[in-house]
Protein backbone atom coordinates (compact mmCIF):
# COMPACT_ATOMS: atom_id res chain seq x y z
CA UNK A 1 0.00 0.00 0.00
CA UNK A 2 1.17 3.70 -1.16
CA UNK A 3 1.67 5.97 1.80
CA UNK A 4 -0.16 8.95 1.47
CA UNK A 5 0.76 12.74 2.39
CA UNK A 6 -0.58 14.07 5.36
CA UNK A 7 0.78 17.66 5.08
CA UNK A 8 3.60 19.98 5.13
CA UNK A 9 5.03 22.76 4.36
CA UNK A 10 5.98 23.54 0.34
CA UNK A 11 9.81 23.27 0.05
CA UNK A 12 12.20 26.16 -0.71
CA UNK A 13 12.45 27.03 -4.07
CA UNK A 14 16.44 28.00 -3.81
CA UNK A 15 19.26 25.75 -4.75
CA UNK A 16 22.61 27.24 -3.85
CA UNK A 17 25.80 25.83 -5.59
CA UNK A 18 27.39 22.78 -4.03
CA UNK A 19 23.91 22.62 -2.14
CA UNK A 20 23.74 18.45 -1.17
CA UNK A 21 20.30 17.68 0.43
CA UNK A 22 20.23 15.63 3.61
CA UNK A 23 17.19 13.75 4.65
CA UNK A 24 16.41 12.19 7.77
CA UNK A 25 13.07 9.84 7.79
CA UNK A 26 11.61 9.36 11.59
CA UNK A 27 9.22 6.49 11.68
CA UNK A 28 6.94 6.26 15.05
CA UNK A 29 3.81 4.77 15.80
CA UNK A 30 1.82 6.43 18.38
CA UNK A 31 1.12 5.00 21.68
CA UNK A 32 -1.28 2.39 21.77
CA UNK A 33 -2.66 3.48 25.02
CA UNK A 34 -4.26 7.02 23.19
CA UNK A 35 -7.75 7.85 23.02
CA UNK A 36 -8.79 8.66 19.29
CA UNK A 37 -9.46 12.33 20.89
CA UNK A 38 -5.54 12.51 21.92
CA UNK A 39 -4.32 10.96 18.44
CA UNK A 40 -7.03 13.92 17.02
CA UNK A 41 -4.90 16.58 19.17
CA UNK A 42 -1.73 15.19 18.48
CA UNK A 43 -2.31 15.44 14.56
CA UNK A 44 -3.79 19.18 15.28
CA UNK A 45 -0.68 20.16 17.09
CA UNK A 46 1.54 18.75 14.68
CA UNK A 47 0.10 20.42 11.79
CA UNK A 48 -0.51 23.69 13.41
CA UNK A 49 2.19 24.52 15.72
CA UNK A 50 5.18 21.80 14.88
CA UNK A 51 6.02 21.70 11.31
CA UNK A 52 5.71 25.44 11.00
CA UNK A 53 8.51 26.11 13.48
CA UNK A 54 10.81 23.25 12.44
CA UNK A 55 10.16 25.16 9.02
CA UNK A 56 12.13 28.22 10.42
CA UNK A 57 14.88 26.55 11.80
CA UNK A 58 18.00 27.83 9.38
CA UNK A 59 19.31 25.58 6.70
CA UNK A 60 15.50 23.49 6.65
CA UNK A 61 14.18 22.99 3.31
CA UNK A 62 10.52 20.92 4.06
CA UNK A 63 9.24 19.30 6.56
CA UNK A 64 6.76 16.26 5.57
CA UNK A 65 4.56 13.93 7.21
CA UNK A 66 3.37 10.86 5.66
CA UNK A 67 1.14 8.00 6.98
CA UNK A 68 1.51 4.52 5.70
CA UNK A 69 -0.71 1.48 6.09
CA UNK A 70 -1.64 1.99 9.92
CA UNK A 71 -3.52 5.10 9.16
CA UNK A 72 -3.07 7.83 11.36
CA UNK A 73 -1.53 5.99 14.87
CA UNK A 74 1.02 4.05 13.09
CA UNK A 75 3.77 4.10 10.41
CA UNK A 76 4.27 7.38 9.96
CA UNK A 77 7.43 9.01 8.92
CA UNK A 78 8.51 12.96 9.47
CA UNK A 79 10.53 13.57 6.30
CA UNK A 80 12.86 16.29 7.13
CA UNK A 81 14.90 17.75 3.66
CA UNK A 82 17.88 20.23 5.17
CA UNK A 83 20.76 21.84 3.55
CA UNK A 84 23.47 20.08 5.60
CA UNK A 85 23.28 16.95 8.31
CA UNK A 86 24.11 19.93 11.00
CA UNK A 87 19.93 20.91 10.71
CA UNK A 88 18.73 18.14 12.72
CA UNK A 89 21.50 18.54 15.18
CA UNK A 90 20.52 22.47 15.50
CA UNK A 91 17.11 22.33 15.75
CA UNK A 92 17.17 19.58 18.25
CA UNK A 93 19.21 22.47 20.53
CA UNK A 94 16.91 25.24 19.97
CA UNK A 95 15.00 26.32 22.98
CA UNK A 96 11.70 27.40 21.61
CA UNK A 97 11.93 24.09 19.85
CA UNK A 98 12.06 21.80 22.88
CA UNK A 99 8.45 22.11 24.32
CA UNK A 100 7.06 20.97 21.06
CA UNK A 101 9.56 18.34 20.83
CA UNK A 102 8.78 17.16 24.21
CA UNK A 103 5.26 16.81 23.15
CA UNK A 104 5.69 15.24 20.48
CA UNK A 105 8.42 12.33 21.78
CA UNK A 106 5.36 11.94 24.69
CA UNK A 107 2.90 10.91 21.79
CA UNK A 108 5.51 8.52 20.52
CA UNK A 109 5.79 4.87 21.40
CA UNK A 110 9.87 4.96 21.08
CA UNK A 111 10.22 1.09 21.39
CA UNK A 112 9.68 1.13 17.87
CA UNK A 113 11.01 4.03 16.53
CA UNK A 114 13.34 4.26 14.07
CA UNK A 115 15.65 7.43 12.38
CA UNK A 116 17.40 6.74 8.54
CA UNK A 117 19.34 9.80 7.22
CA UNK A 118 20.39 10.07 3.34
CA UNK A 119 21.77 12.43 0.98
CA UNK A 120 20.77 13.15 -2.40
CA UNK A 121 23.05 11.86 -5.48
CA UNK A 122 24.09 14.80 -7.41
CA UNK A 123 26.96 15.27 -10.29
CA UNK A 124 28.47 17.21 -7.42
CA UNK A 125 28.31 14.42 -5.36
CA UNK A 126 29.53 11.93 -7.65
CA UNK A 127 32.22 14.92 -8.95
CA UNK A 128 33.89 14.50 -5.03
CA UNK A 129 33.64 10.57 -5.08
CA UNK A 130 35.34 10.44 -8.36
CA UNK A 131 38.09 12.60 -7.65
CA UNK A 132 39.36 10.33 -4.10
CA UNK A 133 39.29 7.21 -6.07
């Protein structure tokens, strides 16, 4: 089954030269233990208040949430597109950041969490490999 997207916010438009995209992928199911009422918040929250400020962190280029085949309480992934791997770090350190990410983590049954992080191919990319070999 196709996952479908939830929401997020519509990527940057500006490509800077030697720009490599990073992306980390979070998947989390939600706690079994929520009421439908507390997976409804969560989602509101998230939408509303979380991926607009991880937007504004410096050096993020979308923020993405997709649900797969358990709906909205499980397999989801937060797709996360950044200029360099240094994002995540950063906005994992900023204060008015930590609140939300509280929140969220408390929704989160982290047993069975997972975190992958890639980086797109480019000829730039490939232009650095080449020229170590």
């Amino acid at each position: 089954m196709r996952p479908f997207l939830l929401g997020g916010i519509i990527p940057r438009p500006s490509r800077r030269e030697g720009y490599l995209a990073k992306a980390s992928v979070r998947r989390v199911h939600l706690k079994a233990s929520l009421r439908d009422a507390e997976v409804a918040a969560y989602w509101q929250f998230t939408m509303e208040e979380v991926l607009p400020t991880l937007q504004r962190v410096p050096g993020m280029r979308s923020v993405k949430m997709y649900s797969g085949a358990g709906g909205l309480r499980a397999d989801i992934r937060s797709v996360f597109e950044m200029e360099d791997a240094g994002v995540y770090a950063r906005l994992l350190a900023e204060a008015q950041l930590r609140p939300l990410i509280a929140k969220t983590y408390a929704a989160w049954d982290m047993a069975a969490a997972s975190q992958t992080c890639v980086r797109e191919v480019t000829p730039e990319l490939i232009r650095a490999l080449s020229s170590t070999c």
